[in-house]
Structures are given as structure tokens and as C-alpha cells.
PDB file of N, CA and C in Angstrom:
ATOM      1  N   UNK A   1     102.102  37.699 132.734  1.00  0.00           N
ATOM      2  CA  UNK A   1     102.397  38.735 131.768  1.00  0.00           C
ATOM      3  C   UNK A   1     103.773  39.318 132.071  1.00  0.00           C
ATOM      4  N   UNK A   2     104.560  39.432 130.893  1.00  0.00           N
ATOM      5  CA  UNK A   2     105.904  40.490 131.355  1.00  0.00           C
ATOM      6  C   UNK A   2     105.968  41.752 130.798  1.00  0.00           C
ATOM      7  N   UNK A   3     106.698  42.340 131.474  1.00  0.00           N
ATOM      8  CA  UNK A   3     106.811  43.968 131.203  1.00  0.00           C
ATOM      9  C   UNK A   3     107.587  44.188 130.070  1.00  0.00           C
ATOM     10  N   UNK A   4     106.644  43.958 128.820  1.00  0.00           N
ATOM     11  CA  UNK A   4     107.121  44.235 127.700  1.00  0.00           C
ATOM     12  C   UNK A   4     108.057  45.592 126.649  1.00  0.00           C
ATOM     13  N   UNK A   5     107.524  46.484 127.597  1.00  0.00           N
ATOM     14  CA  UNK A   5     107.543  47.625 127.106  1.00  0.00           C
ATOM     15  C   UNK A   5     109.015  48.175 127.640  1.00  0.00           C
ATOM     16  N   UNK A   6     109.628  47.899 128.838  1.00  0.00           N
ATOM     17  CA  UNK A   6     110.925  48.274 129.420  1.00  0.00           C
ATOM     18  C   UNK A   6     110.522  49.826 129.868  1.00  0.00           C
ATOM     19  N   UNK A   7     109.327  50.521 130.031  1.00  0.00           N
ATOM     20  CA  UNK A   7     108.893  51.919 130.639  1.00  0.00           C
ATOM     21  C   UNK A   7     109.416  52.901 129.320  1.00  0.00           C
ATOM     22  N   UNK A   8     109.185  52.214 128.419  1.00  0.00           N
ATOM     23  CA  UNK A   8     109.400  53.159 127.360  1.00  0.00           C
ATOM     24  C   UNK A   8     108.310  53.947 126.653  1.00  0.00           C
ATOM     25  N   UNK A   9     107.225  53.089 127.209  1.00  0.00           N
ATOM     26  CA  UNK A   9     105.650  53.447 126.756  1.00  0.00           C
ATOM     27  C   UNK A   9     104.842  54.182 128.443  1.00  0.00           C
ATOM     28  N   UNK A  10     104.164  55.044 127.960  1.00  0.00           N
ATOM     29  CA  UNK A  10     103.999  55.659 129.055  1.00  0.00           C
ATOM     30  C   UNK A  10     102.236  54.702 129.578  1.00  0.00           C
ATOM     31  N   UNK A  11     101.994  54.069 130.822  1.00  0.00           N
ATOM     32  CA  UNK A  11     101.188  53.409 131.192  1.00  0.00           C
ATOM     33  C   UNK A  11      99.728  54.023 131.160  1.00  0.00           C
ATOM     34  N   UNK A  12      99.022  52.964 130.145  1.00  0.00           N
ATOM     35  CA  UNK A  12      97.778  53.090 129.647  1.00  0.00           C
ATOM     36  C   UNK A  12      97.740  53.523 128.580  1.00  0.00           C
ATOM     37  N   UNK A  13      99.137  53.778 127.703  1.00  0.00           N
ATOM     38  CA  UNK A  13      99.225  53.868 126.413  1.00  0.00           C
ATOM     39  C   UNK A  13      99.750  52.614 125.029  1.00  0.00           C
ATOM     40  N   UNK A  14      99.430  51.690 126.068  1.00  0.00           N
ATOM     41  CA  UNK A  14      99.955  50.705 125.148  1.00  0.00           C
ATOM     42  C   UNK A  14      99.367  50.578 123.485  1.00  0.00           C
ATOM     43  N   UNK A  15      99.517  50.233 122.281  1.00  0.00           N
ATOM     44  CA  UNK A  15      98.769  49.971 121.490  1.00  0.00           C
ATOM     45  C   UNK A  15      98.568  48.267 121.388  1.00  0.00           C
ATOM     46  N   UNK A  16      99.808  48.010 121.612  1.00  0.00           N
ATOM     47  CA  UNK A  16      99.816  46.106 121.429  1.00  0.00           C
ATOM     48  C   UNK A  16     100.376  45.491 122.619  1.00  0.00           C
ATOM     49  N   UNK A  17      99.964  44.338 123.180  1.00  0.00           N
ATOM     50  CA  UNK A  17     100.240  44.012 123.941  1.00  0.00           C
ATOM     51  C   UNK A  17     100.821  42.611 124.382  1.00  0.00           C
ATOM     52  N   UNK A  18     101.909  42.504 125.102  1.00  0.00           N
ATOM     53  CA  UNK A  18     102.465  40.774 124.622  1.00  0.00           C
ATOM     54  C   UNK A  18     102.167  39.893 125.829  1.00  0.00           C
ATOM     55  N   UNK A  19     101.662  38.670 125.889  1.00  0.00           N
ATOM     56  CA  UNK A  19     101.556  37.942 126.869  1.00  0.00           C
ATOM     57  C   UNK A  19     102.448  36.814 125.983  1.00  0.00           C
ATOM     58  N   UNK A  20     103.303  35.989 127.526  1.00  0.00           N
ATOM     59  CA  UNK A  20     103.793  34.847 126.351  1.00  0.00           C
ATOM     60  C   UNK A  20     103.213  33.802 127.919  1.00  0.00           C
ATOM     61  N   UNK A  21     102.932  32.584 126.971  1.00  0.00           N
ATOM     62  CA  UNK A  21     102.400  31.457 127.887  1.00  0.00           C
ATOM     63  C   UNK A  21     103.429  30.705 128.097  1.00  0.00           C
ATOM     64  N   UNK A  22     103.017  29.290 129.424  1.00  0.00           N
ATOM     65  CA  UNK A  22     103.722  28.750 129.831  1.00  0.00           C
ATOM     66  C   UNK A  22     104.370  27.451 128.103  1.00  0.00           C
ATOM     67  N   UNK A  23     103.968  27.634 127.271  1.00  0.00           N
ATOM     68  CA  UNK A  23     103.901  26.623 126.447  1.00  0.00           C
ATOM     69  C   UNK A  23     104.804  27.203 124.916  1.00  0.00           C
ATOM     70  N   UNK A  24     105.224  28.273 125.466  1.00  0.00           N
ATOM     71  CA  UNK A  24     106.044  29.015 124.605  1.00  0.00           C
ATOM     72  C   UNK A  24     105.386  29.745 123.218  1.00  0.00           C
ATOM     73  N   UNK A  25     103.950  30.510 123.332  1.00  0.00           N
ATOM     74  CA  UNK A  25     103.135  31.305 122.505  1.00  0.00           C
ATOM     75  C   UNK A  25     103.220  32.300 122.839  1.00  0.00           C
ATOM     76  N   UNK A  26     103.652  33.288 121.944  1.00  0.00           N
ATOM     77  CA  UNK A  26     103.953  35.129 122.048  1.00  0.00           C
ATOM     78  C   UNK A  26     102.110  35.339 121.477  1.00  0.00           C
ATOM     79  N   UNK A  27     101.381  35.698 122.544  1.00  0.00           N
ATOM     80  CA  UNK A  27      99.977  36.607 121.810  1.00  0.00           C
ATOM     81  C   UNK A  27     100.376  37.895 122.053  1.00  0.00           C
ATOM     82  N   UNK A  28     100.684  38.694 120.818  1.00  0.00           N
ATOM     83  CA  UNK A  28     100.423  40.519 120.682  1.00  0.00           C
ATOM     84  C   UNK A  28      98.978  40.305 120.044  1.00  0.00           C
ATOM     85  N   UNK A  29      98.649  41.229 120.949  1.00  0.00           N
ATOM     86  CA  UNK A  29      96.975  41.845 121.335  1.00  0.00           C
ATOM     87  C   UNK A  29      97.424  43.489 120.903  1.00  0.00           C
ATOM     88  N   UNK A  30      96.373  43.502 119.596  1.00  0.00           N
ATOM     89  CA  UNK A  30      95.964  44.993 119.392  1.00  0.00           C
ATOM     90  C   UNK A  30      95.271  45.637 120.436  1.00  0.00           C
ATOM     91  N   UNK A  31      95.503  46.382 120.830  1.00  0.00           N
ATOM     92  CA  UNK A  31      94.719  46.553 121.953  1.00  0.00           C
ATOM     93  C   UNK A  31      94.034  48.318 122.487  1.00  0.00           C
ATOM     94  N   UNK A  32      93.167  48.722 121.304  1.00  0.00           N
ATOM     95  CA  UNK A  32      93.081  50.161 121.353  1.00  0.00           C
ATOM     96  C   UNK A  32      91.162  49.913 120.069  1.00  0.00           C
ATOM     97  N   UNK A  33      90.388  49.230 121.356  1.00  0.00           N
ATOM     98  CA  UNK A  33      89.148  48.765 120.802  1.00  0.00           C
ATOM     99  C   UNK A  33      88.361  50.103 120.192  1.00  0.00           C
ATOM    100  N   UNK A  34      88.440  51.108 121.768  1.00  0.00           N
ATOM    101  CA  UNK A  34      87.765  52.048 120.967  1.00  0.00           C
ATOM    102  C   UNK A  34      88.331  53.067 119.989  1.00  0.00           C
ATOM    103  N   UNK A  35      89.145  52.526 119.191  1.00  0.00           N
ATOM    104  CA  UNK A  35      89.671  53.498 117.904  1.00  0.00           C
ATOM    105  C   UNK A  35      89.313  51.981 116.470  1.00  0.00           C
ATOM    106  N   UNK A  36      89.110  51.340 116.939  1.00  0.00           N
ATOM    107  CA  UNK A  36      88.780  50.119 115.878  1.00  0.00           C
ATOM    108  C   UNK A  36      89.978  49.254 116.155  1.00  0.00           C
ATOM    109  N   UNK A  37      91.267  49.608 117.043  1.00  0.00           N
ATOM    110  CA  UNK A  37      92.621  49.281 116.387  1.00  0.00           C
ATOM    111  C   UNK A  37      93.533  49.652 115.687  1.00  0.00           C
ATOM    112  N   UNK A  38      92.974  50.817 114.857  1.00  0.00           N
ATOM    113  CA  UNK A  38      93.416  51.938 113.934  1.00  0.00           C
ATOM    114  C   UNK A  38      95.058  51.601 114.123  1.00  0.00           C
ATOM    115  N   UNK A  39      95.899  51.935 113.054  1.00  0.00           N
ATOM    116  CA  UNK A  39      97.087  52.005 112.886  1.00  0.00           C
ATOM    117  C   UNK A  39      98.073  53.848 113.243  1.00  0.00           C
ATOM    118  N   UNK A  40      98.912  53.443 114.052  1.00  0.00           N
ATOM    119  CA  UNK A  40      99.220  54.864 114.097  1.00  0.00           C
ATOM    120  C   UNK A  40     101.105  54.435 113.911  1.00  0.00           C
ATOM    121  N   UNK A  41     101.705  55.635 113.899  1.00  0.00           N
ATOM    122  CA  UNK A  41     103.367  55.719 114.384  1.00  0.00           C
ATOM    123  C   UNK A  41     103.576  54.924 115.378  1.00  0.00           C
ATOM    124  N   UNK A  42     102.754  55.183 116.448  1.00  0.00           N
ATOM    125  CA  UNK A  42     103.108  54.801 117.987  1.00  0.00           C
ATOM    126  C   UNK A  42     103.080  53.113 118.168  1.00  0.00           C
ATOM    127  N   UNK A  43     101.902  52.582 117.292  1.00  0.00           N
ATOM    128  CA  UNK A  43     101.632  51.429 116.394  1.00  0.00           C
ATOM    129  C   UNK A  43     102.913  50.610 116.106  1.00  0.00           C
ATOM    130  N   UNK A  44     103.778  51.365 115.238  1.00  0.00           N
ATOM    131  CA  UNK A  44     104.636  50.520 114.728  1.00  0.00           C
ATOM    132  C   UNK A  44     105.927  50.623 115.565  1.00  0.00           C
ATOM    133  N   UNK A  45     106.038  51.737 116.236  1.00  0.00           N
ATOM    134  CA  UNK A  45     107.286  51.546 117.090  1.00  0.00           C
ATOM    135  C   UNK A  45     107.073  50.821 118.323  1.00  0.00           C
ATOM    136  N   UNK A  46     105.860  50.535 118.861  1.00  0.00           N
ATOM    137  CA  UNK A  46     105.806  49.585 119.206  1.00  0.00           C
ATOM    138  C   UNK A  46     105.882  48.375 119.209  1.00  0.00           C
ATOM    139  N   UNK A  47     105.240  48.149 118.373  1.00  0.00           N
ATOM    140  CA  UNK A  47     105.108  46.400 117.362  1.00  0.00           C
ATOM    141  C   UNK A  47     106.953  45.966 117.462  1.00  0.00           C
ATOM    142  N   UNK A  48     107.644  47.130 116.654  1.00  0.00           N
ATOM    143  CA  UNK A  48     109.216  47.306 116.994  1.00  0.00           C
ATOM    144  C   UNK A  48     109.733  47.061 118.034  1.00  0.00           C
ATOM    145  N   UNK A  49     109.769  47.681 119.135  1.00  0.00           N
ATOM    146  CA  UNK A  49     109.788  47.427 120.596  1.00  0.00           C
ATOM    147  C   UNK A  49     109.594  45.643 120.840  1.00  0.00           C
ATOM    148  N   UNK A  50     108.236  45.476 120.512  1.00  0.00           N
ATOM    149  CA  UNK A  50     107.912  43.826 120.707  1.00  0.00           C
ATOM    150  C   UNK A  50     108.769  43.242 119.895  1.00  0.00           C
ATOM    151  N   UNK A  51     108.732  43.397 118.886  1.00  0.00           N
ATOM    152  CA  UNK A  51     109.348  42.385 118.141  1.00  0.00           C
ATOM    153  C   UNK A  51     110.775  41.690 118.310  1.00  0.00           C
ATOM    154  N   UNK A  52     111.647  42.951 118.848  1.00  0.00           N
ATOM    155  CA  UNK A  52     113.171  43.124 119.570  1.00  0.00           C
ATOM    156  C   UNK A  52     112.847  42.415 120.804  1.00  0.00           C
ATOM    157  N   UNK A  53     112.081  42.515 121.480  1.00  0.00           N
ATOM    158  CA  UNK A  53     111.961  41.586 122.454  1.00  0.00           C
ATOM    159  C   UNK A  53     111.510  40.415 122.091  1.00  0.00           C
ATOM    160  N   UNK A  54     110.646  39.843 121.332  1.00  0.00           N
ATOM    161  CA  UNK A  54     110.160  38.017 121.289  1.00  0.00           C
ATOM    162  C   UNK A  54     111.507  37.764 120.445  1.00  0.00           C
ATOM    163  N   UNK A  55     112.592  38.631 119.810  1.00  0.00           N
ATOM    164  CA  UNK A  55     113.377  37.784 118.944  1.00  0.00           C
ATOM    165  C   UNK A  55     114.524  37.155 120.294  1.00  0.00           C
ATOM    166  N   UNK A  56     114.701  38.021 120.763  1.00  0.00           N
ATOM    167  CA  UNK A  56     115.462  37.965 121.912  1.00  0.00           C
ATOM    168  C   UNK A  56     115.335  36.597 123.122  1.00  0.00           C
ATOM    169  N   UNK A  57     113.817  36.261 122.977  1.00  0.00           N
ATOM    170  CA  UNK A  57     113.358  35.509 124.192  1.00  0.00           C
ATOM    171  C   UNK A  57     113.137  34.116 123.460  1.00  0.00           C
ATOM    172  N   UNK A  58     114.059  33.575 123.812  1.00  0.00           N
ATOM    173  CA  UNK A  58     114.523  32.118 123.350  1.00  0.00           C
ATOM    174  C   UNK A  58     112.897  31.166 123.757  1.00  0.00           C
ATOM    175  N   UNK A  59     112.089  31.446 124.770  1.00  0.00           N
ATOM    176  CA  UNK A  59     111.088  30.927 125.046  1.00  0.00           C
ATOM    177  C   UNK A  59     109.889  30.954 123.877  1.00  0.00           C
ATOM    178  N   UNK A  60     109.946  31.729 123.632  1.00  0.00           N
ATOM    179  CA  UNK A  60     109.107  32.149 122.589  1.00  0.00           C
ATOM    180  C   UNK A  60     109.197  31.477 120.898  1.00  0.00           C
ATOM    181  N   UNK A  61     108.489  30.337 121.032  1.00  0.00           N
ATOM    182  CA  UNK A  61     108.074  29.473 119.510  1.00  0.00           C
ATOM    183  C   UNK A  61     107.270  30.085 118.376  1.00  0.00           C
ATOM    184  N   UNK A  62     106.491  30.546 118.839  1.00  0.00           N
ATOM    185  CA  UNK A  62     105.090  31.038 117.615  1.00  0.00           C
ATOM    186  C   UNK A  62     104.612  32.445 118.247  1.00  0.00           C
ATOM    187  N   UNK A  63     104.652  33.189 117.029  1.00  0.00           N
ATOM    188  CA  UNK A  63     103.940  34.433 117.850  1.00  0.00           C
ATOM    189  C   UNK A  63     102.221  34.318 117.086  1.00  0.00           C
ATOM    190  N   UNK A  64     101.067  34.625 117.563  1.00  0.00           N
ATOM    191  CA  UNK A  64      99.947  34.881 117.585  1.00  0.00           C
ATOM    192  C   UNK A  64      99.188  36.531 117.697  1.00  0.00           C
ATOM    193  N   UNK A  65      98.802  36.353 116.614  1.00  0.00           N
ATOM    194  CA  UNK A  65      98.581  37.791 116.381  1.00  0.00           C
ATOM    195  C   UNK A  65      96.807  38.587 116.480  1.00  0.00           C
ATOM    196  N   UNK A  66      96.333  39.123 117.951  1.00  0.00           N
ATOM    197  CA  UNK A  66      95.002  39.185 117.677  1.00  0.00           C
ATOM    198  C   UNK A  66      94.781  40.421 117.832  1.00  0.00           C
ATOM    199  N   UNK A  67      93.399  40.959 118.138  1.00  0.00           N
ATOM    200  CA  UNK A  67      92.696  42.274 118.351  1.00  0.00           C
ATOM    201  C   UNK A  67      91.670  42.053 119.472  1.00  0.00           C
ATOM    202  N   UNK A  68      91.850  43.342 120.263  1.00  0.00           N
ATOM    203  CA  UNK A  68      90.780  43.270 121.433  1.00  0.00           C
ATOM    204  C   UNK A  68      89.193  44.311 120.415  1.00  0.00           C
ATOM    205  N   UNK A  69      88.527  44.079 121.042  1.00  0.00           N
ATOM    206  CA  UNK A  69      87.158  44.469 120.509  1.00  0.00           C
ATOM    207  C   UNK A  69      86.105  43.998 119.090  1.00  0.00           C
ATOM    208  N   UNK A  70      85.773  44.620 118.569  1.00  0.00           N
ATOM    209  CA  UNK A  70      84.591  44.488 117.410  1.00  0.00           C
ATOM    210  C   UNK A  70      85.515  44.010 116.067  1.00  0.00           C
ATOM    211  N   UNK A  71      86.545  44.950 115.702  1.00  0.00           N
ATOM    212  CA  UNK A  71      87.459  44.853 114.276  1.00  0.00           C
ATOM    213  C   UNK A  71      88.983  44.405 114.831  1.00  0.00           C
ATOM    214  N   UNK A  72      89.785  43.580 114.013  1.00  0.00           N
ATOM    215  CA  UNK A  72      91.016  43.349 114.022  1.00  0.00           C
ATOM    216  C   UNK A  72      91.668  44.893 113.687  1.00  0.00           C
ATOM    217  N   UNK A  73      91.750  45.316 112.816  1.00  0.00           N
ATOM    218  CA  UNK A  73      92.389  46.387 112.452  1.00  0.00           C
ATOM    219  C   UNK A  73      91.672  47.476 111.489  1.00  0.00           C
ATOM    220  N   UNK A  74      91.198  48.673 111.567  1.00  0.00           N
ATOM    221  CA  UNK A  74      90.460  49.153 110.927  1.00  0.00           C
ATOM    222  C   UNK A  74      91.454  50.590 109.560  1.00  0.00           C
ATOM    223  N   UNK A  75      92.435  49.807 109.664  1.00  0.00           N
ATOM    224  CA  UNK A  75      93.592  50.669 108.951  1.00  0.00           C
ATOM    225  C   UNK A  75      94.391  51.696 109.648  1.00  0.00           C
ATOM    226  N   UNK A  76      94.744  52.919 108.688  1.00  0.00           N
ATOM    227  CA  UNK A  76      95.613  53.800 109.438  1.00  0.00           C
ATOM    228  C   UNK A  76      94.266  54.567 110.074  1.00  0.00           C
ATOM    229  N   UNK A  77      95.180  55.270 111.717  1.00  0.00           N
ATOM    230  CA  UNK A  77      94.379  56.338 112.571  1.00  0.00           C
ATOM    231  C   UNK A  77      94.590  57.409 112.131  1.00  0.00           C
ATOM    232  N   UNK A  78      93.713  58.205 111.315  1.00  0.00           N
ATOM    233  CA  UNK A  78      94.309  59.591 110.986  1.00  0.00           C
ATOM    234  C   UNK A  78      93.968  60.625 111.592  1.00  0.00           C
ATOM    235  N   UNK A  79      93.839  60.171 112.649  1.00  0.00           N
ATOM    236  CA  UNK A  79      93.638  61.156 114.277  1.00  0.00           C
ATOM    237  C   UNK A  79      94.912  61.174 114.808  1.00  0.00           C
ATOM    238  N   UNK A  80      95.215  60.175 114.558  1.00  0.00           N
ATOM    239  CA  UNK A  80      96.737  59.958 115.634  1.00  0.00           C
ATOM    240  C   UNK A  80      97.925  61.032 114.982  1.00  0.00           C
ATOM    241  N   UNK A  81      98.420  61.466 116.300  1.00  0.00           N
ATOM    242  CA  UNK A  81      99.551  62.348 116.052  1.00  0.00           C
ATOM    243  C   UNK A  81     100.589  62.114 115.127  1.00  0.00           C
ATOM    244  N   UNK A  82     101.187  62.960 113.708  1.00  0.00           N
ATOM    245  CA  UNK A  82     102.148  62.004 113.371  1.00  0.00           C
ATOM    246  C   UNK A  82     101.433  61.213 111.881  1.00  0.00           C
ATOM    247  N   UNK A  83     100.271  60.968 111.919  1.00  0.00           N
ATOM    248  CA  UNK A  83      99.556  60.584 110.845  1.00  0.00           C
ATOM    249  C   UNK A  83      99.375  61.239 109.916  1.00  0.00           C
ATOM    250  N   UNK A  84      98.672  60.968 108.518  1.00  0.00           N
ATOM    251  CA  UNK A  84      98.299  61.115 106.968  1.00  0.00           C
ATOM    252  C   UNK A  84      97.171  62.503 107.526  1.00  0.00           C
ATOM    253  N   UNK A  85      97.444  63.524 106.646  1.00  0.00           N
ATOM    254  CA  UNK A  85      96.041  64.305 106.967  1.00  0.00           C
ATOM    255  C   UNK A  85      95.323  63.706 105.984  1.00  0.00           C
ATOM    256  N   UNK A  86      93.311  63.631 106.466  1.00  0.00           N
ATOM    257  CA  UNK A  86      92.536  63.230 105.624  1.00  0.00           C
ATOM    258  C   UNK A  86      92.797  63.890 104.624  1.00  0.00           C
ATOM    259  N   UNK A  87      92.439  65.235 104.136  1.00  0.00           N
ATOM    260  CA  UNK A  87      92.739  65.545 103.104  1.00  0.00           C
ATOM    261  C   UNK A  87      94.015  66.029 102.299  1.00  0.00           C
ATOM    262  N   UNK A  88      95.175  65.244 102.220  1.00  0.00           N
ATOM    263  CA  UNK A  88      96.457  64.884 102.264  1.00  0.00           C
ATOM    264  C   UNK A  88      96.396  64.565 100.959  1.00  0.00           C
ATOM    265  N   UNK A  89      97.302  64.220 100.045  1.00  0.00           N
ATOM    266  CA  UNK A  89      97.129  63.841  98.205  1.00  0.00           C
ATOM    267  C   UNK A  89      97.569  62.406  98.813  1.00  0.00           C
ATOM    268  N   UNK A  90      96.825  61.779  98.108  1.00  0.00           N
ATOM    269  CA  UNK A  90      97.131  60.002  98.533  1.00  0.00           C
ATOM    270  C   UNK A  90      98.259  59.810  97.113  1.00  0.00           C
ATOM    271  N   UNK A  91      99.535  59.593  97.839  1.00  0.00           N
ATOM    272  CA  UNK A  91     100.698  59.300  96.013  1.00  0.00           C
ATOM    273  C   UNK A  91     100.443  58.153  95.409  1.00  0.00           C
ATOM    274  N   UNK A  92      99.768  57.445  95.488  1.00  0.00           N
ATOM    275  CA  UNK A  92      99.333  56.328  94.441  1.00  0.00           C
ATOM    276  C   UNK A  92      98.293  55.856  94.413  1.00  0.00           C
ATOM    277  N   UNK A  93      96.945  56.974  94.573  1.00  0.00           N
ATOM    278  CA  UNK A  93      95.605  56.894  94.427  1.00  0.00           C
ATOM    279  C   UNK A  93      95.862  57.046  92.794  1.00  0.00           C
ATOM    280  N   UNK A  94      94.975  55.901  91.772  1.00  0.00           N
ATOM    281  CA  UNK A  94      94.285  56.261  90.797  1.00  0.00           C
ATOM    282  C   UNK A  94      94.178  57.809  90.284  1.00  0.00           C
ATOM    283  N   UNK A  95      93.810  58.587  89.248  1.00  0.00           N
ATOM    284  CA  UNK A  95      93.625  59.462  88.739  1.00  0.00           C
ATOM    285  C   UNK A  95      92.630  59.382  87.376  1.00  0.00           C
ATOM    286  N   UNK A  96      92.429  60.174  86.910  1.00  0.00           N
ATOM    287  CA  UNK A  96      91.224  60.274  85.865  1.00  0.00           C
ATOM    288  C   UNK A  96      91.942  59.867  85.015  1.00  0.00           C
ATOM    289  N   UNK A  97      93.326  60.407  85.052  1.00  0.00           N
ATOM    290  CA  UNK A  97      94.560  60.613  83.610  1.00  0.00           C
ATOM    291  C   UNK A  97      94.693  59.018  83.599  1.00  0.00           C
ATOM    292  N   UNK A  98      95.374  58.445  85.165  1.00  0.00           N
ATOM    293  CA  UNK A  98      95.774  57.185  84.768  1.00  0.00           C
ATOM    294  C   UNK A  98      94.802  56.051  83.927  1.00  0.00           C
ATOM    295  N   UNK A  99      93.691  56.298  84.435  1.00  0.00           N
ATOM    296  CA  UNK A  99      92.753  55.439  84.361  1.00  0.00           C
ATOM    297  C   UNK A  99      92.550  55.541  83.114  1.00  0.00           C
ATOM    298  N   UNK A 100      92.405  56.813  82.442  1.00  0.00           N
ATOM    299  CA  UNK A 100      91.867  56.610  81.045  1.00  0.00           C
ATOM    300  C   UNK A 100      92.795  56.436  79.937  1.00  0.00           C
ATOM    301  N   UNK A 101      94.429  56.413  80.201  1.00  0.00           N
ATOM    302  CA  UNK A 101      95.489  55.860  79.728  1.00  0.00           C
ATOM    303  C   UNK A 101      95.404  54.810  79.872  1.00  0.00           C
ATOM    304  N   UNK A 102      95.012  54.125  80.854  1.00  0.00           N
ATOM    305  CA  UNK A 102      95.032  52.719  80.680  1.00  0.00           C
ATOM    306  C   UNK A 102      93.644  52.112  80.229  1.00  0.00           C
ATOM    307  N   UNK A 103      92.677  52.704  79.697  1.00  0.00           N
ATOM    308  CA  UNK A 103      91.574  52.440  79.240  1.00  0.00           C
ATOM    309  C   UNK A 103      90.344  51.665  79.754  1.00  0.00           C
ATOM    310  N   UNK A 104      90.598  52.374  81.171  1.00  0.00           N
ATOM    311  CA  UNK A 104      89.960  51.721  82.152  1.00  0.00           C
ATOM    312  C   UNK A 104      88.789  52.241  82.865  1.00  0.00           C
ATOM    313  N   UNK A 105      87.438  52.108  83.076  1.00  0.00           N
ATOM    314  CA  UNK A 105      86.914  52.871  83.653  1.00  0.00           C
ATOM    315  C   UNK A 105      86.497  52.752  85.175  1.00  0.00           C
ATOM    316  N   UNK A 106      86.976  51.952  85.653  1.00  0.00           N
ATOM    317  CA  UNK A 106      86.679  51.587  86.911  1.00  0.00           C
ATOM    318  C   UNK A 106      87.848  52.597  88.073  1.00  0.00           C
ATOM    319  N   UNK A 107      87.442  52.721  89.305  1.00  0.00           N
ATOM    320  CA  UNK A 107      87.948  53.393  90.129  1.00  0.00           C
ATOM    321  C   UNK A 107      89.378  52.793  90.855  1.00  0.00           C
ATOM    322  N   UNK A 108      89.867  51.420  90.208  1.00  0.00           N
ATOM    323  CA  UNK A 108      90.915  51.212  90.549  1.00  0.00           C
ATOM    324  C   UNK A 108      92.211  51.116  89.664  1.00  0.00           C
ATOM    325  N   UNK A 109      93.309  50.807  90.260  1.00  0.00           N
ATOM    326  CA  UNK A 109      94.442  50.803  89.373  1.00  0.00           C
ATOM    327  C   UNK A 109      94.451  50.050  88.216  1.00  0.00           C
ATOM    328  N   UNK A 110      95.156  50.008  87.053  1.00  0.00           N
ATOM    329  CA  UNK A 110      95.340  48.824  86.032  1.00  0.00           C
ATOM    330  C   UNK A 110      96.560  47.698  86.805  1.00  0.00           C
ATOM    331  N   UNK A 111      96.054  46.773  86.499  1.00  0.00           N
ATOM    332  CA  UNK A 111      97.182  45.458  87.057  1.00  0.00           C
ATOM    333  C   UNK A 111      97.910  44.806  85.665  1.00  0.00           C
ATOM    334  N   UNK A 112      98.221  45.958  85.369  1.00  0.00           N
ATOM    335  CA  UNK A 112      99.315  44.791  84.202  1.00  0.00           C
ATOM    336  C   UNK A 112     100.363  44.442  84.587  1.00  0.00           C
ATOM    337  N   UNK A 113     100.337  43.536  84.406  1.00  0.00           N
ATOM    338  CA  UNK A 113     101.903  42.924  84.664  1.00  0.00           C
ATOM    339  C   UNK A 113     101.657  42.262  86.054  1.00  0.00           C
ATOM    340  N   UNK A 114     100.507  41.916  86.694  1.00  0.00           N
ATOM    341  CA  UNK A 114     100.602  41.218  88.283  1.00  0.00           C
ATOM    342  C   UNK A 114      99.726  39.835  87.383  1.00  0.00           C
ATOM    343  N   UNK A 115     100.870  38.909  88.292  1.00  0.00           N
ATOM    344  CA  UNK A 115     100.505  37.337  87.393  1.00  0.00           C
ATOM    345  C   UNK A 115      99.011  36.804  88.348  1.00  0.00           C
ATOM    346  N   UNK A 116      98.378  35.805  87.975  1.00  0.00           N
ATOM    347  CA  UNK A 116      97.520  35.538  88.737  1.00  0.00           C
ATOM    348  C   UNK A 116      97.743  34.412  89.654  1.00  0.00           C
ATOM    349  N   UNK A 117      97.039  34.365  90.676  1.00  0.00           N
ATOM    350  CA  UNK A 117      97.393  33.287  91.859  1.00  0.00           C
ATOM    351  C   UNK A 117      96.965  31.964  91.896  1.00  0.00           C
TER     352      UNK A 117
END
């Protein structure tokens, strides 16, 4: 394992974690089981952190992307410092207005205009 982090992360706070093998595979490991994996700030400036480093490390062919525990990722942590308050206005949640402008009765957005796959 190498010291991914350069002591920029304070120890036992990692969220992701990089091992690279002798065969040139970057595994970042989510690594924060008992929150589900949850997504936070600290999350992505990390991931950042890693990422500046595997671009850097000529050894490194394929990166591999997993999760330690039960869920890969259970979305954003809105515990985590820095995060969405739960009851926060979500800016592109649905509305009664939109929905019934678009003559829709279901609880999600209208997709006009998204082609199909």
C-alpha cells in the first residue's frame, strides 16, 4: 500500500482508499461501511487528492473502483459537515406546478426532449 494521502487527511479519516498492485491496478476502496459509504465534501476532495495522484503514477493502467461493507454507495451523507440540510429546498425536485404543466401525474420529472437508448 502507498501513502496516498501525502498527511493531508488526518489518520483514520480516510473516505477512499488506494492500493495499487504489482500488475499495475489502482483499487480506490470506499471505505466508510458504517455510514453505507455515504457521499460527503471530504468524499470528493479526496477522490481529488487520488485522482492527482494515479494521474501522476505512470504505473498505474486501470483504476478499479469498489466499496468496503453491505452498499457500494448509499448517496449523499447529510450528516456530514458541509452537506445538504435534510430539510433544505431540493432546486430541481419536481413540483405540483411542474408536473401539472406538463400534464403529468406521476412524482417524477417530464423527459421531453431525452432521446431513448
Amino acid at each position: 500500500m502507498i501513502d496516498i494521502l501525502d498527511r493531508r487527511v488526518a489518520e483514520g479519516e480516510e473516505r477512499i482508499r488506494l492500493d495499487v498492485t504489482g500488475s499495475g491496478i489502482g483499487v480506490l476502496t470506499l471505505c466508510r461501511p458504517d455510514k453505507l459509504n455515504g457521499w460527503s465534501w471530504e468524499s470528493s476532495r479526496q477522490l481529488g487528492l487520488l485522482a492527482d495522484r494515479i494521474r501522476f503514477d505512470e504505473s498505474v493502467r486501470v483504476v478499479l473502483l469498489r466499496a468496503e461493507g453491505r452498499a457500494f454507495c448509499a448517496g449523499i451523507d447529510v450528516t456530514a459537515p458541509g452537506g445538504p440540510s435534510p430539510d433544505a429546498p431540493r432546486p430541481n425536485a419536481p413540483t405540483a406546478t411542474t408536473r401539472a404543466s406538463a400534464g403529468s401525474t406521476s412524482a417524477s420529472p417530464p423527459s421531453r426532449g431525452c432521446r431513448s437508448p
